[in-house]
Structures are given as C-alpha cells and as structure tokens.
C-alpha atoms as a PDB file:
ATOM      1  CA  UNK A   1       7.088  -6.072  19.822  1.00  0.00           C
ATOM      2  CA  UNK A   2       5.407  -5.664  16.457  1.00  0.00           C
ATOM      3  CA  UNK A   3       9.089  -5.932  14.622  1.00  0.00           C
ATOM      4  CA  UNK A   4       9.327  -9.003  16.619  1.00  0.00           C
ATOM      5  CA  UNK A   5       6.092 -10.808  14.999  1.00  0.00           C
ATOM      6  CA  UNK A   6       6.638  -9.281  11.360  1.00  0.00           C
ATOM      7  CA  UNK A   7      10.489 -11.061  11.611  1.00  0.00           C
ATOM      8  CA  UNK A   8       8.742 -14.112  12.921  1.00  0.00           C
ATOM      9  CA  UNK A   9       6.416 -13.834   9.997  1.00  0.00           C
ATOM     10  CA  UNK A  10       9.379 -13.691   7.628  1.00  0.00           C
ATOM     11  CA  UNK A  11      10.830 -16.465   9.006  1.00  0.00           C
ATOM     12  CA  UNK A  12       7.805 -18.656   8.537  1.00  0.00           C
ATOM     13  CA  UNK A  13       7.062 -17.533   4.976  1.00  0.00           C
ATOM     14  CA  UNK A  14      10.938 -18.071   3.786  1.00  0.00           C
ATOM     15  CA  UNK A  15      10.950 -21.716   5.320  1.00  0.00           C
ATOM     16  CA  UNK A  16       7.432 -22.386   3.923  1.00  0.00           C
ATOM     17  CA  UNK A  17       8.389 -21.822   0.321  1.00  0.00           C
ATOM     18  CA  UNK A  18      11.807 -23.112   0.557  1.00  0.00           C
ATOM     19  CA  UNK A  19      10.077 -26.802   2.598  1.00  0.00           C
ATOM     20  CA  UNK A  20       7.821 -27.082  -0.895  1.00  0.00           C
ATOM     21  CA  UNK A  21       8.125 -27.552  -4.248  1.00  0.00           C
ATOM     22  CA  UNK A  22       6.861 -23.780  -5.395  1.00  0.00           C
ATOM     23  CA  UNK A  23       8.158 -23.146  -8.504  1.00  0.00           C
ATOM     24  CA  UNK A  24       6.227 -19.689  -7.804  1.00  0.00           C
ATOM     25  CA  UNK A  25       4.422 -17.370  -5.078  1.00  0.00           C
ATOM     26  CA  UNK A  26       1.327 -14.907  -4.619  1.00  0.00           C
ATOM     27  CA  UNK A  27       1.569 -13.710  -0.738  1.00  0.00           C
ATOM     28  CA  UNK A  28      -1.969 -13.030   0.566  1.00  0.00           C
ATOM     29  CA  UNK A  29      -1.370 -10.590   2.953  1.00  0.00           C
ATOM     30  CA  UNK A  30      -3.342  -7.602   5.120  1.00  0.00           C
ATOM     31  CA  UNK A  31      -2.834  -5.713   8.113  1.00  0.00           C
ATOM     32  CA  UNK A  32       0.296  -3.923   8.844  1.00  0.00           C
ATOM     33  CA  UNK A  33       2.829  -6.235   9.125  1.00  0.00           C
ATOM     34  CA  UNK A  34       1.819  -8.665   7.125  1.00  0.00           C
ATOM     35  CA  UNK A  35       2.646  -7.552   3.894  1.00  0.00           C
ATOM     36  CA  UNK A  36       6.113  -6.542   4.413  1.00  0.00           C
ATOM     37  CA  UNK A  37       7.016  -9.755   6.957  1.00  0.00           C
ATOM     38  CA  UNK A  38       5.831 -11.611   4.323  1.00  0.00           C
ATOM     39  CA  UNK A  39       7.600 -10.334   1.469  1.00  0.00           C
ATOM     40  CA  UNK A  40      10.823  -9.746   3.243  1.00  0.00           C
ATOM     41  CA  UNK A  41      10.411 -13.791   3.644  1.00  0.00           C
ATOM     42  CA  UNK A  42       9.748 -14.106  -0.135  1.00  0.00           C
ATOM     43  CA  UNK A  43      12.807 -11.764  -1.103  1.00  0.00           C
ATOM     44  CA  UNK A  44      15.163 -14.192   0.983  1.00  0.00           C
ATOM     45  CA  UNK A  45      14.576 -16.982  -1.836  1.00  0.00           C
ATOM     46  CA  UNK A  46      13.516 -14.496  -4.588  1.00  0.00           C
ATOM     47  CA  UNK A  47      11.229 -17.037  -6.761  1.00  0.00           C
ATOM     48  CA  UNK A  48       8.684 -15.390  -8.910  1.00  0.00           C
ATOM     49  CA  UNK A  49       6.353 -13.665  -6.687  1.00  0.00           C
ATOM     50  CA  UNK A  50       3.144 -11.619  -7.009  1.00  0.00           C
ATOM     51  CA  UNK A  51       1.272  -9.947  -3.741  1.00  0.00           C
ATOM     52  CA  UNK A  52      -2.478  -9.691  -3.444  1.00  0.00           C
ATOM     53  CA  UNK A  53      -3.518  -7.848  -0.532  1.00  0.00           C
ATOM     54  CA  UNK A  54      -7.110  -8.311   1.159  1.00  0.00           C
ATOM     55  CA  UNK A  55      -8.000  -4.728   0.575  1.00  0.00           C
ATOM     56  CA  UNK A  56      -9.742  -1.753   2.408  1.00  0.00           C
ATOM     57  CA  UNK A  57     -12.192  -1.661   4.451  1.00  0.00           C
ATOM     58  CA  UNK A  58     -15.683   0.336   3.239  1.00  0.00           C
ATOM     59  CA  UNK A  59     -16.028   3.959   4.066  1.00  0.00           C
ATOM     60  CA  UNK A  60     -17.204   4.134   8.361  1.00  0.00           C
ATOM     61  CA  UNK A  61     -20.281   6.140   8.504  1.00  0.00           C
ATOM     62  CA  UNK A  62     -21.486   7.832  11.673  1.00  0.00           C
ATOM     63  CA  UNK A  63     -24.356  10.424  11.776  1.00  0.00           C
ATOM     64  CA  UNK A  64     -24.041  11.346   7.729  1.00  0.00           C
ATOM     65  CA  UNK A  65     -20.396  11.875   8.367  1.00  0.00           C
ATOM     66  CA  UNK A  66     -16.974  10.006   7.105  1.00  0.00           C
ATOM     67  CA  UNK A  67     -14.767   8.420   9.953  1.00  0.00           C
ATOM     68  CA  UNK A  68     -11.500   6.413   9.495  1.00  0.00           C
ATOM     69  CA  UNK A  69     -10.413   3.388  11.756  1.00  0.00           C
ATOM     70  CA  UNK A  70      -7.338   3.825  13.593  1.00  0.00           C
ATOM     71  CA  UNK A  71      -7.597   7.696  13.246  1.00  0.00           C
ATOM     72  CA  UNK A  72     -11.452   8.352  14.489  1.00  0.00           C
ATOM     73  CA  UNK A  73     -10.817   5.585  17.370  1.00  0.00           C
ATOM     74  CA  UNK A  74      -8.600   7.856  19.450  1.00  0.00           C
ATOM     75  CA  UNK A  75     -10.531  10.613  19.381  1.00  0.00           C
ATOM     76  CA  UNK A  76     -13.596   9.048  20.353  1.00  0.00           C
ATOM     77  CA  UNK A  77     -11.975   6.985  22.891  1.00  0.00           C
ATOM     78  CA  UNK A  78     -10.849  10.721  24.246  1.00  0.00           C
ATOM     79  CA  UNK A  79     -14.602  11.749  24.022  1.00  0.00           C
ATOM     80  CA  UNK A  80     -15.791   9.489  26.173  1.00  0.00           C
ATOM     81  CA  UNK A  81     -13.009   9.941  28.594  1.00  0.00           C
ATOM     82  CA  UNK A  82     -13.973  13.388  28.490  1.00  0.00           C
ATOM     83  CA  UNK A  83     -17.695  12.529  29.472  1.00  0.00           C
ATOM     84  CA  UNK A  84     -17.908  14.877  26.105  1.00  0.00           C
ATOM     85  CA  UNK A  85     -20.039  11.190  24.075  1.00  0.00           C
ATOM     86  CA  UNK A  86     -22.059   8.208  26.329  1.00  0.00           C
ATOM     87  CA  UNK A  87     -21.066   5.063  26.102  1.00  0.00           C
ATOM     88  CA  UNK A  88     -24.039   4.130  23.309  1.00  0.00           C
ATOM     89  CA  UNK A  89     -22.030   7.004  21.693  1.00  0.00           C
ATOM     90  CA  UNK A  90     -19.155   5.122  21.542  1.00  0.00           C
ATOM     91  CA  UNK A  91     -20.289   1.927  20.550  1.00  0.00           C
ATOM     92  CA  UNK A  92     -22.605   2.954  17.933  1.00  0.00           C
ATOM     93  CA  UNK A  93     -19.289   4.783  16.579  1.00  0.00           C
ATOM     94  CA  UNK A  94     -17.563   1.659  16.350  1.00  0.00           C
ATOM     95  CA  UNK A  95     -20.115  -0.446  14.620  1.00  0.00           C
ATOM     96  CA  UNK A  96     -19.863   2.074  12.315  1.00  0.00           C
ATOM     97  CA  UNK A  97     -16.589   1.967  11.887  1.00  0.00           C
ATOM     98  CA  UNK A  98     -15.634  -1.814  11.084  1.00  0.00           C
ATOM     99  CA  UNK A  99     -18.527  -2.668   8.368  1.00  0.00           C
ATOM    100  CA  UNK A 100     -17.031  -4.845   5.952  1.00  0.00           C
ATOM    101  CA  UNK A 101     -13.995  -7.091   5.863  1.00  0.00           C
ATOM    102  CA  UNK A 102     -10.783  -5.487   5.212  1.00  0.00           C
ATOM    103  CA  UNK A 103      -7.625  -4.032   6.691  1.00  0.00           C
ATOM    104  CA  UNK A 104      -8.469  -0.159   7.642  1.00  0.00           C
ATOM    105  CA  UNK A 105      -9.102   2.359   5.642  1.00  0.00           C
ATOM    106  CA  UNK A 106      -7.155   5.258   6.373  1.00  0.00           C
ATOM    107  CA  UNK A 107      -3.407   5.674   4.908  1.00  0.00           C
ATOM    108  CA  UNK A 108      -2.351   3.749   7.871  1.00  0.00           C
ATOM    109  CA  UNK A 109       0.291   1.065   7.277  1.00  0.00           C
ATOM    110  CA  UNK A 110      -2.096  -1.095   6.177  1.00  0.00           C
ATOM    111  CA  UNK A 111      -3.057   0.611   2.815  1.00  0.00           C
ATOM    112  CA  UNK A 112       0.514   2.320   2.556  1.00  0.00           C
ATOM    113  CA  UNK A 113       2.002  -1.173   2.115  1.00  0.00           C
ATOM    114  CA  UNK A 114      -0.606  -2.104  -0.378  1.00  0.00           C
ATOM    115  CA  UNK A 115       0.251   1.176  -1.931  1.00  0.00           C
ATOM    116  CA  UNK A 116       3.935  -0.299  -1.952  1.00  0.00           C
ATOM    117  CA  UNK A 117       3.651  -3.179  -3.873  1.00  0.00           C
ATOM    118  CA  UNK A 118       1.806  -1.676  -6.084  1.00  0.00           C
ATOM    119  CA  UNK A 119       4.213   1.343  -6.775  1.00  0.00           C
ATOM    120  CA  UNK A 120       7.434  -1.290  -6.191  1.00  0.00           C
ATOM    121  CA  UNK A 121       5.646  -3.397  -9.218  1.00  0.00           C
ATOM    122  CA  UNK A 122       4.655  -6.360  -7.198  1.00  0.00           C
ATOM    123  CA  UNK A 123       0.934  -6.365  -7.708  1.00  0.00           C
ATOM    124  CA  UNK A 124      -1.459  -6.003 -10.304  1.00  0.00           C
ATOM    125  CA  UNK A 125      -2.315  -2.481 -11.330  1.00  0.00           C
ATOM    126  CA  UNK A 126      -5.501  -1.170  -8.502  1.00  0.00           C
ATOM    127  CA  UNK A 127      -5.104  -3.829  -6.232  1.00  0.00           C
ATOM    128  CA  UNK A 128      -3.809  -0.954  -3.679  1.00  0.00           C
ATOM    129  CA  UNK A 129      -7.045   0.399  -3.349  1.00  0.00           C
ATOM    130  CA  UNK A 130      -9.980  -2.049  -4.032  1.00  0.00           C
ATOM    131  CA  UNK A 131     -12.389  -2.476  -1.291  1.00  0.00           C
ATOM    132  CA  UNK A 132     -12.006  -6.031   0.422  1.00  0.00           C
ATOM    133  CA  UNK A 133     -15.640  -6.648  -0.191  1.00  0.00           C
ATOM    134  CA  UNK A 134     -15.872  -5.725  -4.003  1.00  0.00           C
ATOM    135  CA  UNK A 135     -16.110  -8.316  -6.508  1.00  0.00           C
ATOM    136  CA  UNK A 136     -13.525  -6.480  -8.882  1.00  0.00           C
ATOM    137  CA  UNK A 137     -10.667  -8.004  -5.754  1.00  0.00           C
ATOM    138  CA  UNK A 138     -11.875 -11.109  -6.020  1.00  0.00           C
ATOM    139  CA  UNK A 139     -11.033 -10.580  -9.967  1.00  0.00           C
ATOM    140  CA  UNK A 140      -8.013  -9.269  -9.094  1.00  0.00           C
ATOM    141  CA  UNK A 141      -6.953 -12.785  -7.171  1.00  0.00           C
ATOM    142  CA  UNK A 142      -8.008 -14.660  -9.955  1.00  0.00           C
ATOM    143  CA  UNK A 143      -5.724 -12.762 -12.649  1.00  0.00           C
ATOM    144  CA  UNK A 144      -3.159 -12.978 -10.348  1.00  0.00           C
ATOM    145  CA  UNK A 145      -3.142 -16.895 -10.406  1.00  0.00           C
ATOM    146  CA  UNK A 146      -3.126 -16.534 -14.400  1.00  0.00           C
ATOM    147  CA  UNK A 147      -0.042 -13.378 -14.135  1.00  0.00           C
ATOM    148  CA  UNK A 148       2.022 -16.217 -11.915  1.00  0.00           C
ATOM    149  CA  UNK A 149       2.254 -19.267 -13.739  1.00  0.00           C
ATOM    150  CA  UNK A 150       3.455 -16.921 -16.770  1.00  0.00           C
ATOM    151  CA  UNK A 151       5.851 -15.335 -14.168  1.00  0.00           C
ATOM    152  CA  UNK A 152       6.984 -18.998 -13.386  1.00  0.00           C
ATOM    153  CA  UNK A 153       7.454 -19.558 -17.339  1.00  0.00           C
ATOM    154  CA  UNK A 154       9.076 -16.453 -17.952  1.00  0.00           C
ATOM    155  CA  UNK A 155      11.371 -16.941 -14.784  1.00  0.00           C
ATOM    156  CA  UNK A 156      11.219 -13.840 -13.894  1.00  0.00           C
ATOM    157  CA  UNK A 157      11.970 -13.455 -10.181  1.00  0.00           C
ATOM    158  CA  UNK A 158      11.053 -11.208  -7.210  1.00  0.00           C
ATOM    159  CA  UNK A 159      14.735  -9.679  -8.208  1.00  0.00           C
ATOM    160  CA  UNK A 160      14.007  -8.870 -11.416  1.00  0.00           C
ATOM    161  CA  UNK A 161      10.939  -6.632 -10.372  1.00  0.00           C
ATOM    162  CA  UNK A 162      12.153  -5.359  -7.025  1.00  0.00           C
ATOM    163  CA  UNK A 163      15.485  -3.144  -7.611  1.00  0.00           C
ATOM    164  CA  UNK A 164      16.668   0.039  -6.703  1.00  0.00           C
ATOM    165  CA  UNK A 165      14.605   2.175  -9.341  1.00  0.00           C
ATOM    166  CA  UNK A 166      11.779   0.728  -8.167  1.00  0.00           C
ATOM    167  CA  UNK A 167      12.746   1.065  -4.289  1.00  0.00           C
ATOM    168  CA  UNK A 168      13.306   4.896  -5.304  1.00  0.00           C
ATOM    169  CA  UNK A 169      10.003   5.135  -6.955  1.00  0.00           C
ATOM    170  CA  UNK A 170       8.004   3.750  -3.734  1.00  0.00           C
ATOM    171  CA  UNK A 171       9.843   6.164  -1.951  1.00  0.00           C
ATOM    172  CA  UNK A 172       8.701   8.643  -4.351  1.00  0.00           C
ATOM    173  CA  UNK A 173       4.862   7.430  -4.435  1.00  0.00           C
ATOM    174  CA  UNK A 174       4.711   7.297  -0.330  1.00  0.00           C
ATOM    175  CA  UNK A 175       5.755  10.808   0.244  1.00  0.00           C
ATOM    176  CA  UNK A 176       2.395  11.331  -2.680  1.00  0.00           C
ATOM    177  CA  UNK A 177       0.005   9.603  -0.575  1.00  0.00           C
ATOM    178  CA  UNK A 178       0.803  11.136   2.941  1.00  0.00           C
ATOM    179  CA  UNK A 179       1.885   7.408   4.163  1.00  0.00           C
ATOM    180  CA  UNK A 180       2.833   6.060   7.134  1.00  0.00           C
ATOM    181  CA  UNK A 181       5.934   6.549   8.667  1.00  0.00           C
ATOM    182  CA  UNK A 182       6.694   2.770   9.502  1.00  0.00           C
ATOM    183  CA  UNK A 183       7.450   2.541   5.282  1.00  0.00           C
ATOM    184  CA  UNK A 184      10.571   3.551   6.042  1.00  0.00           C
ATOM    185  CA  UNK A 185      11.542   0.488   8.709  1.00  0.00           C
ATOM    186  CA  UNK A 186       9.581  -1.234   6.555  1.00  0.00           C
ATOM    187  CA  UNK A 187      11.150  -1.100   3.087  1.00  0.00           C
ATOM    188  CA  UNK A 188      14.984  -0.667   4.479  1.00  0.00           C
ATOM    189  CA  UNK A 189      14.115  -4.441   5.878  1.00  0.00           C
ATOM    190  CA  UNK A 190      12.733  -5.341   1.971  1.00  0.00           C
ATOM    191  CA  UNK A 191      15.452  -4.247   0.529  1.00  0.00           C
ATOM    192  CA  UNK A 192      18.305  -5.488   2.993  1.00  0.00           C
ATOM    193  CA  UNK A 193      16.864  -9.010   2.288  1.00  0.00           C
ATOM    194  CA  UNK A 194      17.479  -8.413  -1.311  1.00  0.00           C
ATOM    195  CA  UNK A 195      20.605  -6.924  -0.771  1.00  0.00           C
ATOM    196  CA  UNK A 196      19.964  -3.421  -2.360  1.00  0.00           C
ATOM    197  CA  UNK A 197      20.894  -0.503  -0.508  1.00  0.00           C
ATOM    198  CA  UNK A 198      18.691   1.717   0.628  1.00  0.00           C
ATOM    199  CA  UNK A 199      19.215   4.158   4.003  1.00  0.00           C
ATOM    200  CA  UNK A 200      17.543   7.225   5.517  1.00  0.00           C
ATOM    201  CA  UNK A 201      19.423   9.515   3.548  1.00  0.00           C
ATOM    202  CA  UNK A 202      17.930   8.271   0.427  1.00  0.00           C
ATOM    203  CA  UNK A 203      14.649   8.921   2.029  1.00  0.00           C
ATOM    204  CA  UNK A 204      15.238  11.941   2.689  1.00  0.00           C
ATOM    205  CA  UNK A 205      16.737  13.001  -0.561  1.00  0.00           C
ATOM    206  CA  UNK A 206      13.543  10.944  -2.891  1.00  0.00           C
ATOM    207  CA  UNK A 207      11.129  11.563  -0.716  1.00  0.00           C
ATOM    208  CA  UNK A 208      11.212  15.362   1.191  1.00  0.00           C
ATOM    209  CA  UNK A 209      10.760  17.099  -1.531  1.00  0.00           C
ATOM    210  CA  UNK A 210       7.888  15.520  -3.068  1.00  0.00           C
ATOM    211  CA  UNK A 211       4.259  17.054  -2.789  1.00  0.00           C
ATOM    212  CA  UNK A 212       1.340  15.311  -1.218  1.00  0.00           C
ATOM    213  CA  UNK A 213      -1.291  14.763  -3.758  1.00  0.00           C
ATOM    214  CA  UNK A 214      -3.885  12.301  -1.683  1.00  0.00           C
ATOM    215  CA  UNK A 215      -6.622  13.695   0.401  1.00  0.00           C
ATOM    216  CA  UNK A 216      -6.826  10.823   2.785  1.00  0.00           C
ATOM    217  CA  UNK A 217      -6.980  10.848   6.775  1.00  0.00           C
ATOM    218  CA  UNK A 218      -5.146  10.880   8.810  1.00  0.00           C
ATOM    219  CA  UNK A 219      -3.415  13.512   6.871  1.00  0.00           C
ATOM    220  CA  UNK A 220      -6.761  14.727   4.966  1.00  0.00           C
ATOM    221  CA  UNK A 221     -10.502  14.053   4.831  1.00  0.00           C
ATOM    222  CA  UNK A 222     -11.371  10.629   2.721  1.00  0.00           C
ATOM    223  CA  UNK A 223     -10.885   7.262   3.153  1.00  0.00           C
ATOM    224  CA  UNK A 224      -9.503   4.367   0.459  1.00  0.00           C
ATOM    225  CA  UNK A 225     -12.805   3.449  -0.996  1.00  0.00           C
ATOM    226  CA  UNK A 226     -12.772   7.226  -2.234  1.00  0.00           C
ATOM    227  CA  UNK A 227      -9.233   6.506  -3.245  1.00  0.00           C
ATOM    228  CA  UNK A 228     -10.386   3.797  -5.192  1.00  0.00           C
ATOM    229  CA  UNK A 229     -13.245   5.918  -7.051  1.00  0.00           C
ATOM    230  CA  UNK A 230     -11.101   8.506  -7.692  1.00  0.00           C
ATOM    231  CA  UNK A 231      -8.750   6.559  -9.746  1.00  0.00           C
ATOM    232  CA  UNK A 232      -6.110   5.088  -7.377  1.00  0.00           C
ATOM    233  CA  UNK A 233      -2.550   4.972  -7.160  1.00  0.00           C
ATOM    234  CA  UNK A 234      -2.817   4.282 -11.438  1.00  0.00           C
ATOM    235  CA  UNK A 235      -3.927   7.897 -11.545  1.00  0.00           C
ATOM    236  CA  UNK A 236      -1.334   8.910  -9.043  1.00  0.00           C
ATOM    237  CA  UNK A 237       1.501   7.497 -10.443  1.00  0.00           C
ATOM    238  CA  UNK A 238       0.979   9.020 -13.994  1.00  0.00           C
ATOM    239  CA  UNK A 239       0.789  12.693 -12.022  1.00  0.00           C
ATOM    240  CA  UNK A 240       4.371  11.731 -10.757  1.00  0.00           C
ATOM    241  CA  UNK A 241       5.363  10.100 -14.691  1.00  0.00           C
ATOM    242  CA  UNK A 242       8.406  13.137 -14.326  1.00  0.00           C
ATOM    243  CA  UNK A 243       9.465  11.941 -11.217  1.00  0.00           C
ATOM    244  CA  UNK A 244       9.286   8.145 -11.923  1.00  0.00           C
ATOM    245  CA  UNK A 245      11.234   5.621 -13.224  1.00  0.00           C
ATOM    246  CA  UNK A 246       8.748   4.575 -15.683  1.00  0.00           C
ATOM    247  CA  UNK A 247      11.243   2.133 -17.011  1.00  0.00           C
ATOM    248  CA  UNK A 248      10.533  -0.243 -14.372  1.00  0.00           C
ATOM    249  CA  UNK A 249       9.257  -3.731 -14.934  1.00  0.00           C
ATOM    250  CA  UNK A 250       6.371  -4.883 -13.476  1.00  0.00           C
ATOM    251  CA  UNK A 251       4.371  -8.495 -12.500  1.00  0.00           C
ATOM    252  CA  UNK A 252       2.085  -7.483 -15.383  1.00  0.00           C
ATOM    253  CA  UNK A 253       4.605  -7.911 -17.885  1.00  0.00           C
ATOM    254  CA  UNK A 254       4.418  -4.237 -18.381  1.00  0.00           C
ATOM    255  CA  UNK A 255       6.260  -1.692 -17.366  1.00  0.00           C
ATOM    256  CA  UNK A 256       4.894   1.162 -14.381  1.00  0.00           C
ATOM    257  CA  UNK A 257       4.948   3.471 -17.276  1.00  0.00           C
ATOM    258  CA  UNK A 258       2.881   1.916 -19.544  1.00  0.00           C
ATOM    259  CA  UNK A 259       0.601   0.162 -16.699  1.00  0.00           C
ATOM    260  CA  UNK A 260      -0.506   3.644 -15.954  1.00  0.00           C
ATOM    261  CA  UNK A 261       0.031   5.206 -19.439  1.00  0.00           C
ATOM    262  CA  UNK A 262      -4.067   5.793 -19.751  1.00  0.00           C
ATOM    263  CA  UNK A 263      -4.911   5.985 -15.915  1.00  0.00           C
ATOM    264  CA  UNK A 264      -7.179   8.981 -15.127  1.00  0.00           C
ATOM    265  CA  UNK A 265      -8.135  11.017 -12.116  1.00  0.00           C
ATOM    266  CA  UNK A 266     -12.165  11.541 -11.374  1.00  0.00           C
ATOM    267  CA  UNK A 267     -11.939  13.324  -7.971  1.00  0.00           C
ATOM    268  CA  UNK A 268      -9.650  16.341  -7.503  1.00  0.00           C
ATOM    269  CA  UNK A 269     -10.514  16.403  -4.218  1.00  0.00           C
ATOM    270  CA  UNK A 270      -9.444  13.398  -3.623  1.00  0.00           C
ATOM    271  CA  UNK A 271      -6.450  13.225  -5.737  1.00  0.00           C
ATOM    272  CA  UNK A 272      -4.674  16.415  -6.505  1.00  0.00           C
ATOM    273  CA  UNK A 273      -2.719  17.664  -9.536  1.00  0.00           C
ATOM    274  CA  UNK A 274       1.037  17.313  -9.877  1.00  0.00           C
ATOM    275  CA  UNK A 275       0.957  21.588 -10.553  1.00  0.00           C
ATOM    276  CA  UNK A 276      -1.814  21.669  -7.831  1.00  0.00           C
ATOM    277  CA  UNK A 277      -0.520  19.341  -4.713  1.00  0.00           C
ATOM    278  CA  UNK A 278      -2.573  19.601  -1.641  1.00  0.00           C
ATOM    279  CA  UNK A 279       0.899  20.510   0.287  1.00  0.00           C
ATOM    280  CA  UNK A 280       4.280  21.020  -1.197  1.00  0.00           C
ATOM    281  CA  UNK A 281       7.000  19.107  -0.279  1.00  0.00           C
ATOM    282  CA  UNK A 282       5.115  17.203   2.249  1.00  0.00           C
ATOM    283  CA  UNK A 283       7.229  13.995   1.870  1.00  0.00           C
ATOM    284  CA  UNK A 284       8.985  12.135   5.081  1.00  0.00           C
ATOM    285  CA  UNK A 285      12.068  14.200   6.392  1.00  0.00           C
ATOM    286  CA  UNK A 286      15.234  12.448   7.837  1.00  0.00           C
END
C-alpha cells in the first residue's frame, strides 16, 4: 500500500542520516508521500533540518481552458468511456496536462504537504507554491544550503521548529487551503515520531471551524502556479495572523509572524479575505 512505501521511505531516510556524518539535513522531496516519509525519517533523529520541495507543476492548458492533474484525469478518463471525447481527445488532454516538471498542481497531497512545511516552519517562506520550472526554486535551493549550515551553527533542531503550536497552526492553514484529506494520516505520523500529541479530535476542534480561503481545484477553479501569483501561502497565513501562533520559530530564523508580516494578496479570486472566505467553516470534520 502507499502507507507501506512512505514507512519504507522513513526508514531509509532515518538510517541514511544516522550511517553519515550529517551534522545537518535539507530533504528534497515531491510527490505525495515523499515529503512526509521523509520527514517522519528526519524527526526520528531530529538534527537540524530544512525541506525543499520540487514544486508545482505549470498550469495544464486544453482548448483556452485551465485543467488540473489528478482532478481533470478522471473525468476525462470517464469521457472517453462514455464515447462522450475520441481517443486523440484524450491524449491531446494529457499532453496538456503534464508540461513541465513538477509534482501536480492541484491541492492534491502533493502541494498540501508543501503547504505543510511551509505553515509547520520547515521551509523557506514561498517554497509551497513556486513552479518546479521557475528559476526563483532553484533560488530557493540555493538559500536553503546557506539557511542550513547556520541552522547547524545555531543547533537548532527539527524539535525546536516542529512543536505543537506549530502542528496546530498547519492544522489551521490546511483547513484554509481546501487540502487533502491524507494531512491528517499524514501529520499524526510527523508528530508521533516526535513524540507530540496530536489526534483527530484536535483536528476537528483547529481545523472545522476554519474558512476556506483558496480557490484551487479540486475544491475550486485554479491551479498552484495561480497560487503562486497571487501571493501564496505568505499572503494566506497573514489573513489567518488571529488564528495563528505567530510566535512560532521558523528555519529562517524568523518567526511565521514576522516571515509573513509584509506578505500581500494580488488575486482575490484566487485567495479570499479572512471577512470574505470562499466557504465558511469548510475545514476537515472528525
């Protein structure tokens, strides 16, 4: 099963770190699973750690019209077993669909783990959202391996930057973003390897209540390169400042408060208002 490989995963990146001389760790991770497997491997020897994920695919494109991997391949998949598209139809729907590098672009697991890290402190502030293909990641990596030698000086550890304020706030931030139900398997694993509790009550008493401020499929219209435009989860986590714990510390050296202190929002339609959500209390109920 999927659990099966991301525990495998784990497994691997604990005994990898541990086997070497790392003083310190950026996980370079993707796809679903990746991300948490590996960091529920780094958590289980808690060294200074920073996460760079590989980023979004760009926007799919078919016939003048947005489509989202993951979500847009089931339906034309049903299309075609409908005789309702051809077979070209289908194809040319597809090339589409994967043009660049990049994990998918909907608020899949993919880009709600990047959205984790990011809201849990972990990576550098917009790397949640940047297109794979866009120089400004590639930027990204290369602060990060300036941020984690610092980290390494500093000693401060995946502990220090992981606790339960910040597990509450990613609870907080996923409900915001309409993601992906696996989060919650996801980040009870995270924080059981850190030994922080964290159950499905607390999701449902962080996270029900909380509005839904991203436009994104599959629960809206855009895709994360429109995220990305439209400020990112910066500009979504200073809507939810009242709800945060700003307090947190962060592998900037800042804190999520002041990381996000002048983040703006330049799409409402992508990214809604705090006093204007797209749905109220939209968040994951237990």
């Amino acid at each position: 099963t999927t659990m099966l490989y991301r525990n495998l995963l784990s497994m691997d990146v604990e005994e990898s770190i541990r086997a070497n001389p790392i003083d310190g760790v950026i996980l370079l991770t993707g796809c679903d699973k990746t991300t948490p497997g590996a960091l529920m491997g780094a958590c289980s020897v808690d060294l200074p750690t920073l996460v760079i994920t590989g980023g979004p695919m760009l926007t799919g494109r078919y016939r003048n019209r947005k489509i989202g991997s993951g979500t847009d391949v089931h339906r034309f998949y049903t299309e075609l077993r409908a005789g309702n598209i051809t077979e070209e139809d289908f194809r040319e729907a597809e090339s589409c669909m994967t043009r660049s590098d990049g994990h998918c672009m909907t608020m899949g697991t993919a880009s709600t783990m990047a959205c984790m890290v990011e809201a849990v402190g972990l990576t550098l502030p917009t790397g949640a959202a940047i297109p794979a293909s866009d120089s400004r990641r590639r930027n990204l990596a290369h602060q990060a391996g300036n941020r984690i030698v610092k980290l390494v000086q500093e000693g401060i550890k995946l502990s220090d930057i992981v606790t339960r304020n910040s597990l509450e706030n990613a609870i907080k931030v996923n409900a915001a973003i309409g993601g992906s139900t696996n989060f919650v398997v996801h980040l009870i694993a995270i924080a059981g390897r850190l030994g922080l509790p964290l159950d499905l009550n607390d999701f449902d008493r962080f996270g029900s209540h909380m509005p839904l401020l991203v436009n994104l499929m599959p629960s809206g219209k855009h895709l994360m390169e429109d995220f990305y435009y439209a400020g990112g989860l910066p500009a979504v986590l200073r809507e939810l400042a009242d709800e945060l714990h700003n307090d947190c510390p962060t592998v900037s050296g800042y804190s999520l408060g002041a990381n996000v202190a002048d983040a703006k929002c330049h799409n409402r339609d992508v990214i809604a208002s705090i006093d204007s959500p797209f749905q109220e209390a939209a968040g994951i109920a237990v």
